[in-house]
PDB file of N, CA and C in Angstrom:
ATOM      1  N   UNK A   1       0.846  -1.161   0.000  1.00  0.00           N
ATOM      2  CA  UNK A   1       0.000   0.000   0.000  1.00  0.00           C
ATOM      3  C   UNK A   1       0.901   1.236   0.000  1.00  0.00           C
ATOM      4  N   UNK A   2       0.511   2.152  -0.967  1.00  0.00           N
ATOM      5  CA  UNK A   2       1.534   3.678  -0.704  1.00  0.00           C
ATOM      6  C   UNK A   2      -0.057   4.500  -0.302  1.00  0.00           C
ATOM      7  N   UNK A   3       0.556   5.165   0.905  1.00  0.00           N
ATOM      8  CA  UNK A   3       0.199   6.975   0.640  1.00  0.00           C
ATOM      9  C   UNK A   3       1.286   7.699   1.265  1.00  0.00           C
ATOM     10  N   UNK A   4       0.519   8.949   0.485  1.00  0.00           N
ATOM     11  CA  UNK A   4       1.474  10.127  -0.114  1.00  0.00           C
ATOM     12  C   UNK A   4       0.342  11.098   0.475  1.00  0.00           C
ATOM     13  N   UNK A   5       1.282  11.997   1.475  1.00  0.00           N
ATOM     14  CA  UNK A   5       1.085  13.531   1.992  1.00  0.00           C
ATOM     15  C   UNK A   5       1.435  14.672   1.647  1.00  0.00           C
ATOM     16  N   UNK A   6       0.999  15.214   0.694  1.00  0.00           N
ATOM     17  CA  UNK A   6       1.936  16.424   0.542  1.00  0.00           C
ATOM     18  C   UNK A   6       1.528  17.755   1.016  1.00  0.00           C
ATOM     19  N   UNK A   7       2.240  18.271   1.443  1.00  0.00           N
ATOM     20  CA  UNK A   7       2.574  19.252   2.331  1.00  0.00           C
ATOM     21  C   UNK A   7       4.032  20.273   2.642  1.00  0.00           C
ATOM     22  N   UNK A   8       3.885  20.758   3.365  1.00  0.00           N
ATOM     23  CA  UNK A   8       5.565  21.422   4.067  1.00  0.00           C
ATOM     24  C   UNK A   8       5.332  21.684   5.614  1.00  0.00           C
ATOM     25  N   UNK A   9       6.209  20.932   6.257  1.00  0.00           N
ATOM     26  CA  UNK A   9       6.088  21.380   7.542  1.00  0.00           C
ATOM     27  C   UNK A   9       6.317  22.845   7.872  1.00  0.00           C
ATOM     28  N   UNK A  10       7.466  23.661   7.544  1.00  0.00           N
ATOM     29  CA  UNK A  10       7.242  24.661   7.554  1.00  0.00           C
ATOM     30  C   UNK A  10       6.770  25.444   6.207  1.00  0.00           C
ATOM     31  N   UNK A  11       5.729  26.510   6.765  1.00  0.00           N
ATOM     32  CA  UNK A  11       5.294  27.004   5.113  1.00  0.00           C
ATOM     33  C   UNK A  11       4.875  28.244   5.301  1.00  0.00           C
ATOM     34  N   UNK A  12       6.057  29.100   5.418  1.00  0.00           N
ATOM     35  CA  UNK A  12       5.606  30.660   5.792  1.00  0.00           C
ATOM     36  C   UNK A  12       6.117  31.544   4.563  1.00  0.00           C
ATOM     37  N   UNK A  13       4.803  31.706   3.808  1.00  0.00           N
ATOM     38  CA  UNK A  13       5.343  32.541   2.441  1.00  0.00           C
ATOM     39  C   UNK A  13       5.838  33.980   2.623  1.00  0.00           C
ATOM     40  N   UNK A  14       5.060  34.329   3.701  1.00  0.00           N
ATOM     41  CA  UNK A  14       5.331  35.552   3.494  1.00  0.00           C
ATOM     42  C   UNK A  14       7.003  36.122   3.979  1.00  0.00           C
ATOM     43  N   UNK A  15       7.584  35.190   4.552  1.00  0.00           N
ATOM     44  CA  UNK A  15       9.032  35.362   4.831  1.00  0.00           C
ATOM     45  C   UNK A  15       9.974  35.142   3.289  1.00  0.00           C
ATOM     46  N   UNK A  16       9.680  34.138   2.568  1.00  0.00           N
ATOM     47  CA  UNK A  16      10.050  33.159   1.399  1.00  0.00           C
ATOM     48  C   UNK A  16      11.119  34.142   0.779  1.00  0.00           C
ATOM     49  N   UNK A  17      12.219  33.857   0.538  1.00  0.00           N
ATOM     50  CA  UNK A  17      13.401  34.894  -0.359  1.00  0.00           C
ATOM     51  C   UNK A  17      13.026  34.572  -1.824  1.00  0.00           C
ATOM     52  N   UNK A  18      11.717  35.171  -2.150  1.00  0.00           N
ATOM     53  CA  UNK A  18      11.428  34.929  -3.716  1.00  0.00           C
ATOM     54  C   UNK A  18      12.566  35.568  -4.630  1.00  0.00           C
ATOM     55  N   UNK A  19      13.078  34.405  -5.614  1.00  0.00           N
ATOM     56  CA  UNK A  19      14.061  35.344  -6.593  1.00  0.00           C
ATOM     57  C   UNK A  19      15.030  35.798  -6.138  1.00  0.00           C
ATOM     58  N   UNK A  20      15.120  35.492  -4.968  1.00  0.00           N
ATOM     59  CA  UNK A  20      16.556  36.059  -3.826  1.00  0.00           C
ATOM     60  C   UNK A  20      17.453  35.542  -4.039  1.00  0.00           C
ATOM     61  N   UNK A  21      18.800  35.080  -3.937  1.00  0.00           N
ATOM     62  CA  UNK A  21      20.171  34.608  -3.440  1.00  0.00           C
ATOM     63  C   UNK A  21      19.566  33.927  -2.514  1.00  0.00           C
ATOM     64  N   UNK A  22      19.617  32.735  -2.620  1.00  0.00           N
ATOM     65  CA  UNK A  22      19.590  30.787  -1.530  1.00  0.00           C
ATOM     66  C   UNK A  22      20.218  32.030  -0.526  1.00  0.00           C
ATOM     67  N   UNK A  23      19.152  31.142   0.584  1.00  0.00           N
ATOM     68  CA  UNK A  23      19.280  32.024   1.875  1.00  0.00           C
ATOM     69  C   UNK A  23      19.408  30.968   2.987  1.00  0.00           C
ATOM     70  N   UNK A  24      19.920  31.259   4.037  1.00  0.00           N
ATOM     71  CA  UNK A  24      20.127  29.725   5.097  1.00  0.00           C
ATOM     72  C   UNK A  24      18.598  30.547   6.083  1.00  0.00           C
ATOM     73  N   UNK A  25      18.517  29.414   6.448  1.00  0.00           N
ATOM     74  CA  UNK A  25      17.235  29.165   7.296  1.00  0.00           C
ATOM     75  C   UNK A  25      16.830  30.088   8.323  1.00  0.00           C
ATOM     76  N   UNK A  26      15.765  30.484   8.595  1.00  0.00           N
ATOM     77  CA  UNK A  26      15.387  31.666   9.674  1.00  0.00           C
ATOM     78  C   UNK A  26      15.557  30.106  10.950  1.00  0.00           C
ATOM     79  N   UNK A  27      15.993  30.872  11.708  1.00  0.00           N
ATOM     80  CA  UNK A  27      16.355  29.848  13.106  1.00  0.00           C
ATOM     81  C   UNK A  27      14.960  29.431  13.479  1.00  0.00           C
ATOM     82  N   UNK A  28      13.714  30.263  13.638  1.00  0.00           N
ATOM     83  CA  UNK A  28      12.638  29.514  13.575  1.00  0.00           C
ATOM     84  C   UNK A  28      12.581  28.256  12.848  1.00  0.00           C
ATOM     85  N   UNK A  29      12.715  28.520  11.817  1.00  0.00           N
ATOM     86  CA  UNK A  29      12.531  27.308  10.928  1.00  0.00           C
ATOM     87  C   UNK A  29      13.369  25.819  10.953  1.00  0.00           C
ATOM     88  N   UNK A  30      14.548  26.200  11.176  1.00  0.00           N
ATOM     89  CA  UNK A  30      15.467  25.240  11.730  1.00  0.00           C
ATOM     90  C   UNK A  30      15.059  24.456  12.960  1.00  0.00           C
ATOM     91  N   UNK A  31      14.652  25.296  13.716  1.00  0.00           N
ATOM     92  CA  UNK A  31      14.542  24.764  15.163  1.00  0.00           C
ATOM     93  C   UNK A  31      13.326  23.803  15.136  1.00  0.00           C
ATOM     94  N   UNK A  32      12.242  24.092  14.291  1.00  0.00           N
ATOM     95  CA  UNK A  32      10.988  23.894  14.354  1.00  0.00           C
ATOM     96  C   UNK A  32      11.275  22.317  13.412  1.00  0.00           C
ATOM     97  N   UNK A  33      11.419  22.323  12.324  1.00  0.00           N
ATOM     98  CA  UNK A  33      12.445  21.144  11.566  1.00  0.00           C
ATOM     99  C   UNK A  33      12.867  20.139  12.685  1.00  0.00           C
ATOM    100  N   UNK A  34      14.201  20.483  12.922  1.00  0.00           N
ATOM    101  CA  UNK A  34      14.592  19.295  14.038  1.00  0.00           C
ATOM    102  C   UNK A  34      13.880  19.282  15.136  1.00  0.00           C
ATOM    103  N   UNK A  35      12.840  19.931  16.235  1.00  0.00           N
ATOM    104  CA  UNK A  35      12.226  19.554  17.248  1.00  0.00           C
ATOM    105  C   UNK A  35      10.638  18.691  16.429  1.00  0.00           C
ATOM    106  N   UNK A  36      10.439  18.730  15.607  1.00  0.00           N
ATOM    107  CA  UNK A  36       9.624  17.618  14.604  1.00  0.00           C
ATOM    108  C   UNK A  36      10.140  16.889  14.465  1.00  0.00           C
ATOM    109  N   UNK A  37      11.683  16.275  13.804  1.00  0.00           N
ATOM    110  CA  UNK A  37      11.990  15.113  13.560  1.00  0.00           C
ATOM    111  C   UNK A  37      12.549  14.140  14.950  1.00  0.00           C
ATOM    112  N   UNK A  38      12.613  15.045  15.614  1.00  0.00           N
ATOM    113  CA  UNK A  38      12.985  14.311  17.052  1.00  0.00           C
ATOM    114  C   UNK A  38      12.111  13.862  17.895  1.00  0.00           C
ATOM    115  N   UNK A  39      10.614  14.689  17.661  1.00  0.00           N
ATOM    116  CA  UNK A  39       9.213  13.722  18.308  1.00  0.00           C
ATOM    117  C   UNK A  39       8.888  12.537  17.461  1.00  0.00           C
ATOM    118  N   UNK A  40       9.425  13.115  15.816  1.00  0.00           N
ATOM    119  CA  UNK A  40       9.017  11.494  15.290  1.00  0.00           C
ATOM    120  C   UNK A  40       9.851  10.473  15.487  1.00  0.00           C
ATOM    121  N   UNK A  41      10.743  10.722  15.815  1.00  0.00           N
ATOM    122  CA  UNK A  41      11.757   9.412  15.861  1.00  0.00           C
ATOM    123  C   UNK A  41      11.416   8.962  17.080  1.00  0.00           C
ATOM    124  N   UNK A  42      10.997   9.424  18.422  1.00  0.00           N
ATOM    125  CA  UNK A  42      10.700   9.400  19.627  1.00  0.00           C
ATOM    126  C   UNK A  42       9.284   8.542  19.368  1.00  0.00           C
ATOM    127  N   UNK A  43       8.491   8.848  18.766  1.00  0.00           N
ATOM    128  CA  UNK A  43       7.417   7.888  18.406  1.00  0.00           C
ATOM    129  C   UNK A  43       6.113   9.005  19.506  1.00  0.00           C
ATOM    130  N   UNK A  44       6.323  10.337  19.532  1.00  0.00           N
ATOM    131  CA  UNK A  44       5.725  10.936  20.755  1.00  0.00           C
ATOM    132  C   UNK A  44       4.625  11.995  19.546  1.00  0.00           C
ATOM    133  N   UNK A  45       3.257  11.421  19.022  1.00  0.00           N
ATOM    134  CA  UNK A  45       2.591  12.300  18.185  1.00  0.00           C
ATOM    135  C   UNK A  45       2.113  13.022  18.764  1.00  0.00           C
ATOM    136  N   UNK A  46       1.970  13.123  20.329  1.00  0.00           N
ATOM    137  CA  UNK A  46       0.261  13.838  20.588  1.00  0.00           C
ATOM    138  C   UNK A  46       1.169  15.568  20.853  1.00  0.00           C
ATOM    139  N   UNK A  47       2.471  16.310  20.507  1.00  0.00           N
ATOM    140  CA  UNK A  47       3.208  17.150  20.596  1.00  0.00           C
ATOM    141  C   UNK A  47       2.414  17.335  19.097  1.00  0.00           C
ATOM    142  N   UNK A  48       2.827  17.076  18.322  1.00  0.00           N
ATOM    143  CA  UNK A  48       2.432  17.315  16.589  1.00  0.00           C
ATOM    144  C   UNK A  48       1.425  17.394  16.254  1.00  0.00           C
ATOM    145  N   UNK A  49       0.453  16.461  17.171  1.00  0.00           N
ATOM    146  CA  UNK A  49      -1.225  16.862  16.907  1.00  0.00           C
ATOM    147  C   UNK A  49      -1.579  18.459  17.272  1.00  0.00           C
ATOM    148  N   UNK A  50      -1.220  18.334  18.602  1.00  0.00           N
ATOM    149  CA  UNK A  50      -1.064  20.096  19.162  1.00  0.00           C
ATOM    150  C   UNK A  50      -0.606  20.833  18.911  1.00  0.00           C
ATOM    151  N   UNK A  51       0.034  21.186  17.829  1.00  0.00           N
ATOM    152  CA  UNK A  51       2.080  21.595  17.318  1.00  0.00           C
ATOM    153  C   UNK A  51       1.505  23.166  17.841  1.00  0.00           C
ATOM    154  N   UNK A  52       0.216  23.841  18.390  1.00  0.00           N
ATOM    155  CA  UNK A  52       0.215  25.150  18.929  1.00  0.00           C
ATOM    156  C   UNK A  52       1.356  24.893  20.370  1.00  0.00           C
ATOM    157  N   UNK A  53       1.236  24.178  21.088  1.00  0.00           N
ATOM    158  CA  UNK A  53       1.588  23.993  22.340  1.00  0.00           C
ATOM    159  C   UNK A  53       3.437  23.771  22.086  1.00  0.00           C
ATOM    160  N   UNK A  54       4.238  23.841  21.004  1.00  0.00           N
ATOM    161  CA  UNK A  54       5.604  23.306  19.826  1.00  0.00           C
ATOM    162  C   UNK A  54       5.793  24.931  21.250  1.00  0.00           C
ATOM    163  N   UNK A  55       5.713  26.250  20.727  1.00  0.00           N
ATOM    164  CA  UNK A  55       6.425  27.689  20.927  1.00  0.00           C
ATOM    165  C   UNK A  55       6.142  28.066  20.270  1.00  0.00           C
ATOM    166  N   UNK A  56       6.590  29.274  20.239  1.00  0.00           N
ATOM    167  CA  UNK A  56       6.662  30.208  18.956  1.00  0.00           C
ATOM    168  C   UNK A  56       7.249  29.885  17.632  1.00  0.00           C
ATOM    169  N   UNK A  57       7.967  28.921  17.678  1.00  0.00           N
ATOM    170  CA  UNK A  57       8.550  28.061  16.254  1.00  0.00           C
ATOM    171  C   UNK A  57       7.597  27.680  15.605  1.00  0.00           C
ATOM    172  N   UNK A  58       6.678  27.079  16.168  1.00  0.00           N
ATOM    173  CA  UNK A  58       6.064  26.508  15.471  1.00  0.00           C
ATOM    174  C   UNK A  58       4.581  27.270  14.867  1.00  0.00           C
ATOM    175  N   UNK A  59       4.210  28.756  15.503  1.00  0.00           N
ATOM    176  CA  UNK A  59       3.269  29.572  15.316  1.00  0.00           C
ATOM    177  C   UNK A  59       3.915  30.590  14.080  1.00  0.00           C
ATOM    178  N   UNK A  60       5.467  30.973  13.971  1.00  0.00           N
ATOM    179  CA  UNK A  60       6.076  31.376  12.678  1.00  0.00           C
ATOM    180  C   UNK A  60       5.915  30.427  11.479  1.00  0.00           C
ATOM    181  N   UNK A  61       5.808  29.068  11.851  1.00  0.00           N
ATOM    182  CA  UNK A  61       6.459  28.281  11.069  1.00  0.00           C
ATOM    183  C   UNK A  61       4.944  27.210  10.170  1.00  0.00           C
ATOM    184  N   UNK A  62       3.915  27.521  10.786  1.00  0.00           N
ATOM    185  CA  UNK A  62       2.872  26.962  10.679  1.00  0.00           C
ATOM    186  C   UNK A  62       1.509  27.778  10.603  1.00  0.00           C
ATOM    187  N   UNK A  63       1.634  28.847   9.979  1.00  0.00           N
ATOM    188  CA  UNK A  63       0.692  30.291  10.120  1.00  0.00           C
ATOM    189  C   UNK A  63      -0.774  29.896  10.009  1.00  0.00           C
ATOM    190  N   UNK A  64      -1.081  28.622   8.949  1.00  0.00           N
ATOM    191  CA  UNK A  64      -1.730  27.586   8.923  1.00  0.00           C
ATOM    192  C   UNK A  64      -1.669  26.405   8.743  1.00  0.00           C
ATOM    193  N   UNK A  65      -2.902  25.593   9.022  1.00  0.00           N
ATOM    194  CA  UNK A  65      -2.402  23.810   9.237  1.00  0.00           C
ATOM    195  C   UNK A  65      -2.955  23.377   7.913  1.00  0.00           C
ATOM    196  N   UNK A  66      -3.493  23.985   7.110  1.00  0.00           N
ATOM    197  CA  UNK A  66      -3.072  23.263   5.542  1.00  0.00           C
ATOM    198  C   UNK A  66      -2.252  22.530   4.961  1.00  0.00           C
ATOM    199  N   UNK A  67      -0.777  23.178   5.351  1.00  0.00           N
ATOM    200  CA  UNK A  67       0.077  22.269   4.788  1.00  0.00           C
ATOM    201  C   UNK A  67       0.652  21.467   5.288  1.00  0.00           C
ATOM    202  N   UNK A  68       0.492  21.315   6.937  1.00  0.00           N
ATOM    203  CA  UNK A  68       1.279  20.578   8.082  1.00  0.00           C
ATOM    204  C   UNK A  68       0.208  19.839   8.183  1.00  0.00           C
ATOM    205  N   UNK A  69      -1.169  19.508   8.218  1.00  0.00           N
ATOM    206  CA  UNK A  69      -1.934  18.530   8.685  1.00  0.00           C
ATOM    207  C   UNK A  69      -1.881  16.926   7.721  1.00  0.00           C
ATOM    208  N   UNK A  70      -1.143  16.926   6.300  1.00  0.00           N
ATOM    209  CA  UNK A  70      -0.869  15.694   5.901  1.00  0.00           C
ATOM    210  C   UNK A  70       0.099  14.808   6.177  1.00  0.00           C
ATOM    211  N   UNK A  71       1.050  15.887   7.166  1.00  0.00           N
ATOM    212  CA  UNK A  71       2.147  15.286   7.965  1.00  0.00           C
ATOM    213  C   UNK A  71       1.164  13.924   9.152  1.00  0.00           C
ATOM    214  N   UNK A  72       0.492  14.735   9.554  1.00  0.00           N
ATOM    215  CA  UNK A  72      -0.210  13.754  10.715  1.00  0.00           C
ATOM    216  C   UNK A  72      -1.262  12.163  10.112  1.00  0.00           C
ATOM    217  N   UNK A  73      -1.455  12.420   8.622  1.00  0.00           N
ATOM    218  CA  UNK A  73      -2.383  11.224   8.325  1.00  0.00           C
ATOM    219  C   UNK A  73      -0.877  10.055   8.016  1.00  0.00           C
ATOM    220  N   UNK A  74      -0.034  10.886   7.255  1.00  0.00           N
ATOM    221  CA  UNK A  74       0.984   9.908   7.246  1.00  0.00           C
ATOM    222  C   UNK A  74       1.562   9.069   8.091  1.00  0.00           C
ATOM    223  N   UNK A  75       2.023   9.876   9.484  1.00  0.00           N
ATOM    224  CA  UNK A  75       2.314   9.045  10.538  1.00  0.00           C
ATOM    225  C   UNK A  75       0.794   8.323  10.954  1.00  0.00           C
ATOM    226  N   UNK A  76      -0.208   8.685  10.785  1.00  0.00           N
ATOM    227  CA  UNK A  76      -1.095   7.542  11.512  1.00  0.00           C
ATOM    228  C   UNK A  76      -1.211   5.793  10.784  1.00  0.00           C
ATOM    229  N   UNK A  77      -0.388   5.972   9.704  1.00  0.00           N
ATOM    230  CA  UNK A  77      -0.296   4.704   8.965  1.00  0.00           C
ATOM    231  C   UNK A  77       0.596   4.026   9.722  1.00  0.00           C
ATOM    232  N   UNK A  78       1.701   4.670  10.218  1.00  0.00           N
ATOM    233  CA  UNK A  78       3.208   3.868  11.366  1.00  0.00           C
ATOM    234  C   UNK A  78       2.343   2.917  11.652  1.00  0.00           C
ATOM    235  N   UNK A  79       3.059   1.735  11.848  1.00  0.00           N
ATOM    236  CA  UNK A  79       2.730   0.631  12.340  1.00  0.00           C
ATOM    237  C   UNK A  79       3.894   0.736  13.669  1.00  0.00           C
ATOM    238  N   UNK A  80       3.765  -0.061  14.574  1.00  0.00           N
ATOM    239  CA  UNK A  80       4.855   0.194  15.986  1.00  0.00           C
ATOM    240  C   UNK A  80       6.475  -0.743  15.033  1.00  0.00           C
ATOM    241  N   UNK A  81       6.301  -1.380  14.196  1.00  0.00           N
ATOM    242  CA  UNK A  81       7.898  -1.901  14.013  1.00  0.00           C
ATOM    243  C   UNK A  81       8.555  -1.648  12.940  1.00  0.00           C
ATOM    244  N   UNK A  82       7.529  -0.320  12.201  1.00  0.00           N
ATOM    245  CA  UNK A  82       8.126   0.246  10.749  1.00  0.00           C
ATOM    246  C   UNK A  82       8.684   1.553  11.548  1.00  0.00           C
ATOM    247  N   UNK A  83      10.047   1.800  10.254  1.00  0.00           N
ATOM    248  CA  UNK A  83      10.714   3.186  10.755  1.00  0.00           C
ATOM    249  C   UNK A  83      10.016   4.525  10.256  1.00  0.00           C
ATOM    250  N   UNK A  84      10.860   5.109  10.858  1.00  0.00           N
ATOM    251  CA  UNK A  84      10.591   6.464  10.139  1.00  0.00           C
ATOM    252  C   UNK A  84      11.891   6.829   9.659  1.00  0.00           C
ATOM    253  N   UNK A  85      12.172   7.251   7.905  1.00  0.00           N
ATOM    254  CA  UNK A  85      13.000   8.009   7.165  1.00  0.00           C
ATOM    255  C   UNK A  85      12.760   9.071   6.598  1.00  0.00           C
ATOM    256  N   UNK A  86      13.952  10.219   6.290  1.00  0.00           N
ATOM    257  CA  UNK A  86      13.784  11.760   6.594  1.00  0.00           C
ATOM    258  C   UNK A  86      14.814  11.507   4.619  1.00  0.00           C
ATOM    259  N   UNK A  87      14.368  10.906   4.050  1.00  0.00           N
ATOM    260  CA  UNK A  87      15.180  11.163   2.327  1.00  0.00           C
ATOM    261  C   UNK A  87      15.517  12.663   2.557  1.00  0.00           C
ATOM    262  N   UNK A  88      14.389  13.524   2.218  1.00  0.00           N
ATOM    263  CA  UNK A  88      14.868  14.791   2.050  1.00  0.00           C
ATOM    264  C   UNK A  88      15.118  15.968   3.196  1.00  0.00           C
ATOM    265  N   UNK A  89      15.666  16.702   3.805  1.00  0.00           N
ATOM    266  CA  UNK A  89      15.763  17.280   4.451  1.00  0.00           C
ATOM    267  C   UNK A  89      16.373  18.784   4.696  1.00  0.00           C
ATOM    268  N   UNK A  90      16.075  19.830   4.855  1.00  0.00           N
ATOM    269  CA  UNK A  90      15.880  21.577   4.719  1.00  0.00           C
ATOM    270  C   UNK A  90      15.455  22.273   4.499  1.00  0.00           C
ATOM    271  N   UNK A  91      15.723  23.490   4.567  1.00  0.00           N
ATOM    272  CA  UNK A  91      14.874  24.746   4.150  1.00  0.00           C
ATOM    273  C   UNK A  91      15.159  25.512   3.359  1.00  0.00           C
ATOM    274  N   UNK A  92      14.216  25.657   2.330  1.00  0.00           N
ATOM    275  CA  UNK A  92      14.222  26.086   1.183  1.00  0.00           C
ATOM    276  C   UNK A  92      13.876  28.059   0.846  1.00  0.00           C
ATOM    277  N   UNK A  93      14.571  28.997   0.610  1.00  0.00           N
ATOM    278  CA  UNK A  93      14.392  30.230   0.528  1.00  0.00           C
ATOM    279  C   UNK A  93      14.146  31.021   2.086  1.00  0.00           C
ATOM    280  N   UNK A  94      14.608  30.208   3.203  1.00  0.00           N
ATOM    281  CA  UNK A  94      14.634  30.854   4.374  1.00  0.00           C
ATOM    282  C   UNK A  94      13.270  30.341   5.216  1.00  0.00           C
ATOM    283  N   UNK A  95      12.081  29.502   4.549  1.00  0.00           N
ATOM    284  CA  UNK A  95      11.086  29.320   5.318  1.00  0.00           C
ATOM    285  C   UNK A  95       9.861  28.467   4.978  1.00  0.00           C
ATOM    286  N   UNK A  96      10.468  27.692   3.975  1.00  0.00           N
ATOM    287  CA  UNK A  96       9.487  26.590   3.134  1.00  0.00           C
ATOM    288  C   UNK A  96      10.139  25.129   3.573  1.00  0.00           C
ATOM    289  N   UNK A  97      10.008  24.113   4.881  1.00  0.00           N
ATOM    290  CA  UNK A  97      10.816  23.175   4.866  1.00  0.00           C
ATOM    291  C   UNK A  97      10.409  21.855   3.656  1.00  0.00           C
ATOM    292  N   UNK A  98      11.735  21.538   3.430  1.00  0.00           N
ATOM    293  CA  UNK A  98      11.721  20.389   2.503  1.00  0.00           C
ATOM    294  C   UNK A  98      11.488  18.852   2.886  1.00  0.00           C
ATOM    295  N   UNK A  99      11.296  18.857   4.189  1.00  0.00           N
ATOM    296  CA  UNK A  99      11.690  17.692   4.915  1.00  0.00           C
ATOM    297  C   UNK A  99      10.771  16.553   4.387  1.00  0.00           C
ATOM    298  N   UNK A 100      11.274  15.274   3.780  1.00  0.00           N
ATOM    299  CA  UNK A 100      10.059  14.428   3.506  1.00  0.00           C
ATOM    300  C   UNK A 100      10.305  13.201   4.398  1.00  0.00           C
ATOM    301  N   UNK A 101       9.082  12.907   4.590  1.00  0.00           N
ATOM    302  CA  UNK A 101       9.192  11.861   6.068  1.00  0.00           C
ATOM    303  C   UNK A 101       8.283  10.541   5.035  1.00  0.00           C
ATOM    304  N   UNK A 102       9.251   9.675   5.303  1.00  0.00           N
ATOM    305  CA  UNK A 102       9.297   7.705   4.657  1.00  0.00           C
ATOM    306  C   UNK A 102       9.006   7.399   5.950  1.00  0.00           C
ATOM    307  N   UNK A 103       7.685   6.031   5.813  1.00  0.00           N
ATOM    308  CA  UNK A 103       7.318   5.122   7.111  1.00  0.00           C
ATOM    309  C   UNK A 103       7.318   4.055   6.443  1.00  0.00           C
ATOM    310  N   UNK A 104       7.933   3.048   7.199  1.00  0.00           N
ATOM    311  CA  UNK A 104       8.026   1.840   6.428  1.00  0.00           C
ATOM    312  C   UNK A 104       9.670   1.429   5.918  1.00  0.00           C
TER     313      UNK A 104
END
C-alpha cells in the first residue's frame, strides 16, 4: 500500500526569499524542523497533533495547518515496528521546509 502527503512542515510565504540569493534558514525554521523530527523518531505524536503547544517556532512556522496537517495522516499509517526516514531534508528560501518523512 503507498500513501502520499503532501505538504511542508514549515510554510511561511510571506518570509520566502522569492528570486533572492539561496538564503540559510530563519532559526525559527530550523529549530521547528529538528524539534519535529525528534518527536518522530521518539514515536511521541500527541506534541504534533497540538504543534500550537511546539512555541513560537512553530506559530512562525505553521501560520496555517493546511500544509502541516498531511504530515499527521501519514504518521497515523506507522505501524509500531516500521521506521521512520527523513530522504529529504531543509529549508528552502529561508522558510518553506523540505523535509520528507518515509514510514516503512
Amino acid at each position: 500500500m503507498l500513501i502520499v502527503g503532501s505538504g511542508n512542515l514549515v510554510h511561511t510565504l510571506y518570509t520566502y526569499a522569492w528570486g533572492r540569493h539561496p538564503r540559510e534558514p530563519y532559526d525559527w525554521a530550523g529549530r521547528l524542523e529538528k524539534a519535529v523530527r525528534d518527536i518522530m523518531l521518539a514515536s511521541e505524536y500527541k506534541p504534533l497533533i497540538n504543534y500550537e503547544i511546539l512555541d513560537k517556532d512553530a506559530a512562525l512556522s505553521i501560520p496555517a495547518p493546511d500544509h502541516y496537517l498531511p504530515l499527521l495522516y501519514v504518521l497515523a499509517t506507522r505501524q509500531n515496528n516500521e521506521s521512520i526516514r527523513f530522504p529529504v531534508e531543509g529549508v528552502d528560501g529561508g522558510s518553506i521546509s523540505m523535509l520528507s518523512v518515509q514510514v516503512g
